[in-house]
Structures are given as structure tokens and as C-alpha cells.
C-alpha atoms as a PDB file:
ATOM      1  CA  UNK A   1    -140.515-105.983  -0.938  1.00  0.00           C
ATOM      2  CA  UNK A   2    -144.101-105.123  -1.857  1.00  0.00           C
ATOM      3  CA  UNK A   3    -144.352-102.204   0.393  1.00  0.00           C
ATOM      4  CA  UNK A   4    -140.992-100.817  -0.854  1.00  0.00           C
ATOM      5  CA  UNK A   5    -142.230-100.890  -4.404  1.00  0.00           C
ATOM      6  CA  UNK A   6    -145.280 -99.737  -3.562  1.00  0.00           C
ATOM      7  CA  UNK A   7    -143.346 -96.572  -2.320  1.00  0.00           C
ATOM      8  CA  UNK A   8    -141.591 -96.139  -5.326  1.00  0.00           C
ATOM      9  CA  UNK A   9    -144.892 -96.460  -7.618  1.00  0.00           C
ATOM     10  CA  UNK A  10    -146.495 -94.106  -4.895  1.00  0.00           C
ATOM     11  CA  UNK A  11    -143.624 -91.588  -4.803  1.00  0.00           C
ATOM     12  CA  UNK A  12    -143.567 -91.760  -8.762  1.00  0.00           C
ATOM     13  CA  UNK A  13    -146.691 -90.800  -8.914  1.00  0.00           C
ATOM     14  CA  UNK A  14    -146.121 -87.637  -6.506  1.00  0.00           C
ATOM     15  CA  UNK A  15    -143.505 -86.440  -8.369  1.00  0.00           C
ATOM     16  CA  UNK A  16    -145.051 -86.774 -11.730  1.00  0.00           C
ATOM     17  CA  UNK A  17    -148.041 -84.709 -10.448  1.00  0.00           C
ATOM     18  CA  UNK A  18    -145.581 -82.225  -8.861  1.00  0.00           C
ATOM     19  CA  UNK A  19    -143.334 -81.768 -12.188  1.00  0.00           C
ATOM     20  CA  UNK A  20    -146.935 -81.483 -13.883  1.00  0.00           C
ATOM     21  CA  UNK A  21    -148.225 -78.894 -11.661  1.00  0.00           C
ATOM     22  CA  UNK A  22    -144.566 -76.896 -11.983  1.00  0.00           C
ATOM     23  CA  UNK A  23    -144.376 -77.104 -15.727  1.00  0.00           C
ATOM     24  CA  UNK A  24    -147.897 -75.740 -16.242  1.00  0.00           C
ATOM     25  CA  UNK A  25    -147.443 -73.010 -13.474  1.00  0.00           C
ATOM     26  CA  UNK A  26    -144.192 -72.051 -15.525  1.00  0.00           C
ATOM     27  CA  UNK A  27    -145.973 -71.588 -18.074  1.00  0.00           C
ATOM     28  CA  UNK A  28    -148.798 -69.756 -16.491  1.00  0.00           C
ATOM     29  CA  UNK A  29    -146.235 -67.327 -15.413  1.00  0.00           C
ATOM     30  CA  UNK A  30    -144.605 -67.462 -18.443  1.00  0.00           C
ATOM     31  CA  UNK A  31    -147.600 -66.466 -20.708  1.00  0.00           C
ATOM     32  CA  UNK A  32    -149.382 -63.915 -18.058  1.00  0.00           C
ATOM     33  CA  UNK A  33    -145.569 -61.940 -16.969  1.00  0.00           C
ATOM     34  CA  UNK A  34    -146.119 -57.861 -17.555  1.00  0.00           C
ATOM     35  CA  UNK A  35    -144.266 -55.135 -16.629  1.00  0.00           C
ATOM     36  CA  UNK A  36    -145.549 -51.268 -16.502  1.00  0.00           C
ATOM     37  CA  UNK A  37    -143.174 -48.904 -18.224  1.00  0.00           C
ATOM     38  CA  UNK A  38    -141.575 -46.474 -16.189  1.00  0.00           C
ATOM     39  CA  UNK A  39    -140.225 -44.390 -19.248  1.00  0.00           C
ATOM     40  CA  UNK A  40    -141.721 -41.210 -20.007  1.00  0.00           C
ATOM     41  CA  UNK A  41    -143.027 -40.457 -23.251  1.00  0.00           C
ATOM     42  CA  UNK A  42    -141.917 -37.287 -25.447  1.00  0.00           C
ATOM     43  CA  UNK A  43    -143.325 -35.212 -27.488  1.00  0.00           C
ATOM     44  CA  UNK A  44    -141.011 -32.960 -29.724  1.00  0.00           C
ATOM     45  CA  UNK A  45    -142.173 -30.645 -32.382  1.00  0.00           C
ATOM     46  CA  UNK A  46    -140.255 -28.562 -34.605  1.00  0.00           C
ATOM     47  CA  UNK A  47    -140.322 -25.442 -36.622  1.00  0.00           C
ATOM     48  CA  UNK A  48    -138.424 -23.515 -38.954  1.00  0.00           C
ATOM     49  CA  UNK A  49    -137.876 -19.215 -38.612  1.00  0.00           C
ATOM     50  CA  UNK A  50    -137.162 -17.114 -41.570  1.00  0.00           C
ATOM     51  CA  UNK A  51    -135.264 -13.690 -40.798  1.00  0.00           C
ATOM     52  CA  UNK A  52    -134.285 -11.216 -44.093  1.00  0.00           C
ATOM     53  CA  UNK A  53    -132.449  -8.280 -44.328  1.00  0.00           C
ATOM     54  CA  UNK A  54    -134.773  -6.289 -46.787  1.00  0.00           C
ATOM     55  CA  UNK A  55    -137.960  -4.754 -45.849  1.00  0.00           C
ATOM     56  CA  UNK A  56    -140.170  -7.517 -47.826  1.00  0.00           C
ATOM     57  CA  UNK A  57    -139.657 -10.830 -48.489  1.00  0.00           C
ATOM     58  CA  UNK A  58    -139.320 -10.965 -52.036  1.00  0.00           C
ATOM     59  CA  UNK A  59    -137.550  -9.623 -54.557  1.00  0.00           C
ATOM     60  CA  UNK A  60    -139.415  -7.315 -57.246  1.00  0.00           C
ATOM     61  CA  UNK A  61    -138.469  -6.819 -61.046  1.00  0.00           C
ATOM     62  CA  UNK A  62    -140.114  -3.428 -62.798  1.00  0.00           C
ATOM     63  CA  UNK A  63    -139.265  -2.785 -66.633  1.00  0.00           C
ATOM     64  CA  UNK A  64    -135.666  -4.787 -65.989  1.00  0.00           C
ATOM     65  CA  UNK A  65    -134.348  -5.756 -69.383  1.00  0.00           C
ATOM     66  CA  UNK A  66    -133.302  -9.243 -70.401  1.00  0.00           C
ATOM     67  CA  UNK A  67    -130.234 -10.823 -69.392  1.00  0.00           C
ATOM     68  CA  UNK A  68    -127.683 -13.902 -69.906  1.00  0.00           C
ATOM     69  CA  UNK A  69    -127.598 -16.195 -67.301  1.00  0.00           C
ATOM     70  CA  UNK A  70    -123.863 -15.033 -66.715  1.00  0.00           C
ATOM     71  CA  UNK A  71    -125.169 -11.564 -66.035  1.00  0.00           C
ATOM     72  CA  UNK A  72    -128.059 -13.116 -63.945  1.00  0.00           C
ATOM     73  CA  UNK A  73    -125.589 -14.720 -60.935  1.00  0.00           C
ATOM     74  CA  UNK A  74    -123.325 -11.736 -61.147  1.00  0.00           C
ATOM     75  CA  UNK A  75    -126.339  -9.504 -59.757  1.00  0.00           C
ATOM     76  CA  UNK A  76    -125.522  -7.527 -56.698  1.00  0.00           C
ATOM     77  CA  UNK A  77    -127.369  -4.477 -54.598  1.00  0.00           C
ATOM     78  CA  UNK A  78    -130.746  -3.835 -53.793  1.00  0.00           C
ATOM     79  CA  UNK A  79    -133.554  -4.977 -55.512  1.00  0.00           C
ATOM     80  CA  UNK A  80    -131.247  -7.308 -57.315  1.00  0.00           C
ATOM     81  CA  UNK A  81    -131.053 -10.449 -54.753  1.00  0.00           C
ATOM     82  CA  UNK A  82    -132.403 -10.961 -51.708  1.00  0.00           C
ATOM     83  CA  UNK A  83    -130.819 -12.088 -48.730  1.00  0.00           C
ATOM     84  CA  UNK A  84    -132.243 -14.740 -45.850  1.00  0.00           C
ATOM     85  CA  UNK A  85    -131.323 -16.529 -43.214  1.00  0.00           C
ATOM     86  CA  UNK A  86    -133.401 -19.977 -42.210  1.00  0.00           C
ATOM     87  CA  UNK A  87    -132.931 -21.762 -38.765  1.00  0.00           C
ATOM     88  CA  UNK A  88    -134.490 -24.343 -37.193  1.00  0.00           C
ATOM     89  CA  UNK A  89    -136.229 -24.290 -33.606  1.00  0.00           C
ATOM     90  CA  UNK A  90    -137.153 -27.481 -31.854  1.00  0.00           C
ATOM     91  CA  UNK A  91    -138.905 -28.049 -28.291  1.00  0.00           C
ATOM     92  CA  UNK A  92    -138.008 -30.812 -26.412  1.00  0.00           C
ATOM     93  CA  UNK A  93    -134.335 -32.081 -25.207  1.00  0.00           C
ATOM     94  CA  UNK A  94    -133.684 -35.089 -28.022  1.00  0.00           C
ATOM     95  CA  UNK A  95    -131.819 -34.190 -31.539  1.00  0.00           C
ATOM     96  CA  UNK A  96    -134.134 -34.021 -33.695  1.00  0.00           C
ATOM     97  CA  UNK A  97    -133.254 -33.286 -37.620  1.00  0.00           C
ATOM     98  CA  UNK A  98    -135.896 -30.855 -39.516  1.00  0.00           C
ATOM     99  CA  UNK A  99    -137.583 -31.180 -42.761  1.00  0.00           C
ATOM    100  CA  UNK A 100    -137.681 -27.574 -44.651  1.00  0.00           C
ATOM    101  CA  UNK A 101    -138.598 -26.126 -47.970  1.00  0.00           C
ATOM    102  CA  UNK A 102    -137.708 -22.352 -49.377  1.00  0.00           C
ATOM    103  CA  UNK A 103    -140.447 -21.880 -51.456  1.00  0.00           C
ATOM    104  CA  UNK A 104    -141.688 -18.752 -53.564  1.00  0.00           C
ATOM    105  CA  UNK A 105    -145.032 -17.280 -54.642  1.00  0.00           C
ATOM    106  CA  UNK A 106    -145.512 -14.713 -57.470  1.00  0.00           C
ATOM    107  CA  UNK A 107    -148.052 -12.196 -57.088  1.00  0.00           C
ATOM    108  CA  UNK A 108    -149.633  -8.637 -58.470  1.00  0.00           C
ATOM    109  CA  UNK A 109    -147.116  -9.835 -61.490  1.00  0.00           C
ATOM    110  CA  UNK A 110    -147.949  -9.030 -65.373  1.00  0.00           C
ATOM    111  CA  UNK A 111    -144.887 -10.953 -66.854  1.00  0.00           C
ATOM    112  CA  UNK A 112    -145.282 -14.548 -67.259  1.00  0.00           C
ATOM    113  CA  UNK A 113    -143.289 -17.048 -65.041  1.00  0.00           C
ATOM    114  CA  UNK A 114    -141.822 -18.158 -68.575  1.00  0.00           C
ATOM    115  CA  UNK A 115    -140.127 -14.843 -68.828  1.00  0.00           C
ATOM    116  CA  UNK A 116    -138.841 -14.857 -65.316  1.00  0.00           C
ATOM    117  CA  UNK A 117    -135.143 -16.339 -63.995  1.00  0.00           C
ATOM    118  CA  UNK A 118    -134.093 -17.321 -60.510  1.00  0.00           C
ATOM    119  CA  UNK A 119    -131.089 -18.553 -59.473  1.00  0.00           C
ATOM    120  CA  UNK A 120    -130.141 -19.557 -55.493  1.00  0.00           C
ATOM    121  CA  UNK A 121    -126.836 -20.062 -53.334  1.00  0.00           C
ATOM    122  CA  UNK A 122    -125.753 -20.845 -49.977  1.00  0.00           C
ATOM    123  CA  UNK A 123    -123.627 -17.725 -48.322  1.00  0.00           C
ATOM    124  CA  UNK A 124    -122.919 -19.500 -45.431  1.00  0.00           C
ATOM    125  CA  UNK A 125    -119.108 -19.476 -46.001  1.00  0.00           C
ATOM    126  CA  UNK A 126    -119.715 -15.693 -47.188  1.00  0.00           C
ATOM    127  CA  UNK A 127    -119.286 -17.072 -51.225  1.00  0.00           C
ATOM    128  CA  UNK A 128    -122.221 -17.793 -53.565  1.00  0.00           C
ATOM    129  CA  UNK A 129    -122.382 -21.893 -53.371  1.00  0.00           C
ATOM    130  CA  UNK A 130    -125.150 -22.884 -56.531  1.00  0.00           C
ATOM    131  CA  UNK A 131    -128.361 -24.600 -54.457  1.00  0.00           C
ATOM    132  CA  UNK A 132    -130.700 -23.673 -57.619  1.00  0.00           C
ATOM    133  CA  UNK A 133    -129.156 -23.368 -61.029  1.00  0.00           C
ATOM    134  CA  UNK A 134    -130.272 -20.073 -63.300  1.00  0.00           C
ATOM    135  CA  UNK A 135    -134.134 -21.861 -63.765  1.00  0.00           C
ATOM    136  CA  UNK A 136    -137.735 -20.194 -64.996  1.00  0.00           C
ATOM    137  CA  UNK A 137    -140.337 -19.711 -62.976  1.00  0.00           C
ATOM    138  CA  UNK A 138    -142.777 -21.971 -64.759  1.00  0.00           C
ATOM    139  CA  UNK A 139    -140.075 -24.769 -64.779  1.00  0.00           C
ATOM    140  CA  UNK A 140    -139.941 -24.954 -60.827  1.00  0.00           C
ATOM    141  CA  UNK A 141    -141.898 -27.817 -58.939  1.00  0.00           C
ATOM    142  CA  UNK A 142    -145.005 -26.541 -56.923  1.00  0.00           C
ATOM    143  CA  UNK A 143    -145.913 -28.255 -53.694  1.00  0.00           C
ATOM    144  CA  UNK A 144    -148.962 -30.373 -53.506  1.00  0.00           C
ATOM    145  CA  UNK A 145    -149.761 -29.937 -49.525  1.00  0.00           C
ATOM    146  CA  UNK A 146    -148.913 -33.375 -48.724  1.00  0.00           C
ATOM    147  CA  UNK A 147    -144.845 -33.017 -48.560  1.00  0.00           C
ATOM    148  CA  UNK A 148    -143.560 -33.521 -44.785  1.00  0.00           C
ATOM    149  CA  UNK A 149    -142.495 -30.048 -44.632  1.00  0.00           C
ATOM    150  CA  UNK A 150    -146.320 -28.393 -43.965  1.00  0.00           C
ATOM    151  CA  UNK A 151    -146.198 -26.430 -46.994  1.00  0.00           C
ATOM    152  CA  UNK A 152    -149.643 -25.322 -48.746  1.00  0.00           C
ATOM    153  CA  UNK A 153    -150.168 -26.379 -52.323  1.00  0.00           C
ATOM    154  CA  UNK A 154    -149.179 -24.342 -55.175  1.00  0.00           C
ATOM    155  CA  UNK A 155    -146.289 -22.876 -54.291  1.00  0.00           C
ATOM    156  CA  UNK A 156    -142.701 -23.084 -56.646  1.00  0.00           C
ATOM    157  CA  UNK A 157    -139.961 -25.147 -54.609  1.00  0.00           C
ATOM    158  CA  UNK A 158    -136.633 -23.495 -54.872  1.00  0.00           C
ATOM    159  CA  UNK A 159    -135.113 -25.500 -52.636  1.00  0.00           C
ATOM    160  CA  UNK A 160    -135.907 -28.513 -49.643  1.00  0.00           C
ATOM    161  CA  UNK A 161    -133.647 -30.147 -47.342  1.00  0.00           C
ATOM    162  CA  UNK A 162    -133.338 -31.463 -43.745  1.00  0.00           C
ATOM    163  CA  UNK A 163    -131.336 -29.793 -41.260  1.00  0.00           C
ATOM    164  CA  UNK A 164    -130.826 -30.092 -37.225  1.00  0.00           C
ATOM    165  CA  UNK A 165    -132.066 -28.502 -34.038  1.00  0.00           C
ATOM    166  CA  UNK A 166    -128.168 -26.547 -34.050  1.00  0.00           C
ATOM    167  CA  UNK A 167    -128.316 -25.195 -37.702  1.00  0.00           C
ATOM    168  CA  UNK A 168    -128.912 -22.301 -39.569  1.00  0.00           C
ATOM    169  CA  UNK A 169    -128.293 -21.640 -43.314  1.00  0.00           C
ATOM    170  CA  UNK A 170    -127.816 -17.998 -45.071  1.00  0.00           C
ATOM    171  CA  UNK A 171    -129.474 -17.847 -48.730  1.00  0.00           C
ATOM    172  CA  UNK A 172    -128.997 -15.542 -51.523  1.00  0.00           C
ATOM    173  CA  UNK A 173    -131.617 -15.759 -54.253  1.00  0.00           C
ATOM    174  CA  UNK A 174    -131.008 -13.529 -57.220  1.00  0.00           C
ATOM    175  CA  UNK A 175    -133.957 -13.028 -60.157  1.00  0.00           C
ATOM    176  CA  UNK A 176    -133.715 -11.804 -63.523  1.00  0.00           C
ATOM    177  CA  UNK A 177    -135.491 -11.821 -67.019  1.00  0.00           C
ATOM    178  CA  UNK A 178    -134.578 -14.381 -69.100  1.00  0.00           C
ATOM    179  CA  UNK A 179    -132.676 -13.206 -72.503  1.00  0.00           C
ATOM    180  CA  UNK A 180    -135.095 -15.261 -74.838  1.00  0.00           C
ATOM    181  CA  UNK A 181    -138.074 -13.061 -74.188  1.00  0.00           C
ATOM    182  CA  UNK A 182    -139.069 -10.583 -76.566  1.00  0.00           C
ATOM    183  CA  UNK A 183    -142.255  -8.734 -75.481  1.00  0.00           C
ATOM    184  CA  UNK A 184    -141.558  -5.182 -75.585  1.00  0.00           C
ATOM    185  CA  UNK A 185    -144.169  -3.777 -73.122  1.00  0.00           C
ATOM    186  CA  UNK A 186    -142.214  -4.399 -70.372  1.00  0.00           C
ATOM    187  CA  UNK A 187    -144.180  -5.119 -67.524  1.00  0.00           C
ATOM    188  CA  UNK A 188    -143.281  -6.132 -63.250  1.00  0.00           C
ATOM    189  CA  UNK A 189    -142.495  -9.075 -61.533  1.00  0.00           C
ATOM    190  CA  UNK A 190    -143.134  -9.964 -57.358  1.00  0.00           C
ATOM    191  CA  UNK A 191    -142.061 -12.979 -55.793  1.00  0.00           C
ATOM    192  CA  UNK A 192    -142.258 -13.446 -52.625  1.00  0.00           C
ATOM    193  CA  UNK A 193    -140.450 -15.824 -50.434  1.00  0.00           C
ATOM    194  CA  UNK A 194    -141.709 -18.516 -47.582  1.00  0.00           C
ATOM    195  CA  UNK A 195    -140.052 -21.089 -45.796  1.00  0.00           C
ATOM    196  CA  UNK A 196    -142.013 -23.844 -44.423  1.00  0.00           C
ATOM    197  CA  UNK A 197    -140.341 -26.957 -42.133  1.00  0.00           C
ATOM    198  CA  UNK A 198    -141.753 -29.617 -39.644  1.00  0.00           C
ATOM    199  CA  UNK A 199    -139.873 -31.863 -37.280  1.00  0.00           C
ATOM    200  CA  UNK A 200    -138.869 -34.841 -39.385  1.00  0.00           C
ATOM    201  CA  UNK A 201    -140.451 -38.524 -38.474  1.00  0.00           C
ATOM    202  CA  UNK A 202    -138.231 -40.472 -35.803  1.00  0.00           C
END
């Protein structure tokens, strides 16, 4: 009777010391486990293209007389709007959606941005759709360089959206001098047009 409980105290023991030894070596392999990745990393980077049907990419005003705003989005013809097509271009296989910005810059101007009108649509559809409503110059936003679309500072926003890798978007921006100014030198007006984009953060 002794030896048999001796066993069982012995054999107790045993198996006490081999649950210990499991449970820790669980736990080991629980704690130290790793596995490699076998995916590949991407890299995808985007841009945005600007195309225009008139020789520069601006739209110029020389000794135009002022106008109502109704006369303003009416404008049609040469050197009275400006059109331009923006589309997207992405590398890399994933769907990726685009940040972009239409901006302007005036230049070689001697009539104030206060003086100065512009008014954008969307032709995609072939019909003015109202992006920008009749605005001045000097009321516009400017970019500060740090926007996620790359664009440098100083520049007037017309317009910033996001758009995908299978887009592309026709503009029509129209410019005019505003019917409240009253200087009777007359004068010119240049603004060029830039569109800036980046591949928006996943």
C-alpha cells in the first residue's frame, strides 16, 4: 500500500513537472512565433497632365471694357475663355484617387486683380456647369506650398478636387473686367493657368 502511494506521489510529481515544462514552452513559442512577409510592397505615384486648345495657357485682357457678370459667363471666341482639359496619370496597378488644383498666376499685368473677373465651368457634358462663380482676382485663395496637391505658394486657387486614375475633366474659364471699376486708362491683363496634382494618401 506504501509502494502504490508512493507511485502516485511519484507520478504526481512527473506530471506536474511535465505540465510545467509544457505550459512555459507554450508560452515560449507563444511570445517568440514570427512570420516573414511574403507580400510585395508598392509604390504608386501619381500626376496630373494639362492639355489646352489655345496657343498659351492663359487668357489675356487688353483695353476690354467693363462688364456685368451676366455679360461675363455669356463670353464666347478667342481671347474670351480658355479651354483645358486635366487628366490624371498614375503608375502602378492599384486605384488610386488624385489630389489636383487649377490654379492661376497673373503676370506682365497693369490692372489690379481688384479690377479683374473670372468665372469657371465644367464642359464635360459639352454645357457650362458653374465650378467658380463670377469672383475677383484679389478675392481668390492663394496656395501656401503645403496643400497635398504639390502646388508652389502664391498662386490664386480656382478650383481643387480629387479625381481617379480613369478620369479626365474639360474646363472652360472665362475672364472679364468687373463693371465697378472706373479707371479710364485702360490698361492689360495675363493670367496664366497651371494645374498641379499628387497621388492622394492611402
Amino acid at each position: 500500500m506504501k509502494k502504490s502511494k508512493s507511485r502516485e506521489i511519484l507520478f504526481s510529481i512527473i506530471g506536474i513537472f511535465i505540465l510545467v515544462i509544457l505550459v512555459i514552452g507554450f508560452s515560449f513559442a507563444a511570445f517568440t512565433f514570427s512570420k516573414n512577409g511574403i507580400t510585395e510592397n508598392a509604390i504608386i505615384t501619381g500626376s496630373i497632365n494639362m492639355s489646352y486648345s489655345e496657343p498659351e495657357n492663359g487668357i489675356n485682357l487688353v483695353n476690354a471694357l467693363p462688364i456685368t457678370d451676366e455679360q461675363g459667363r455669356g463670353l464666347t471666341g478667342a481671347n474670351n475663355v480658355f479651354d483645358f482639359t486635366v487628366d490624371s496619370t498614375i503608375s502602378g496597378n492599384s486605384p488610386v484617387n488624385v489630389n489636383y488644383a487649377i490654379t492661376a498666376v497673373s503676370s506682365d499685368s497693369t490692372v489690379d486683380n481688384s479690377a479683374i473677373k473670372v468665372y469657371l465651368t465644367n464642359m464635360d457634358n459639352g454645357a457650362d456647369s458653374e465650378i467658380l462663380a463670377p469672383t475677383k482676382i484679389s478675392s481668390l485663395s492663394t496656395t501656401t506650398g503645403s496643400e497635398n496637391y504639390n502646388a508652389p505658394s502664391g498662386e490664386y486657387i480656382l478650383f481643387s478636387d480629387t479625381m481617379n486614375n480613369t478620369t479626365s475633366h474639360k474646363y472652360r474659364l472665362r475672364m472679364w473686367v468687373a463693371d465697378d471699376y472706373t479707371d479710364p486708362t485702360g490698361g492689360s491683363y495675363t493670367l496664366k493657368v497651371n494645374v498641379y496634382g499628387a497621388a492622394a494618401a492611402l
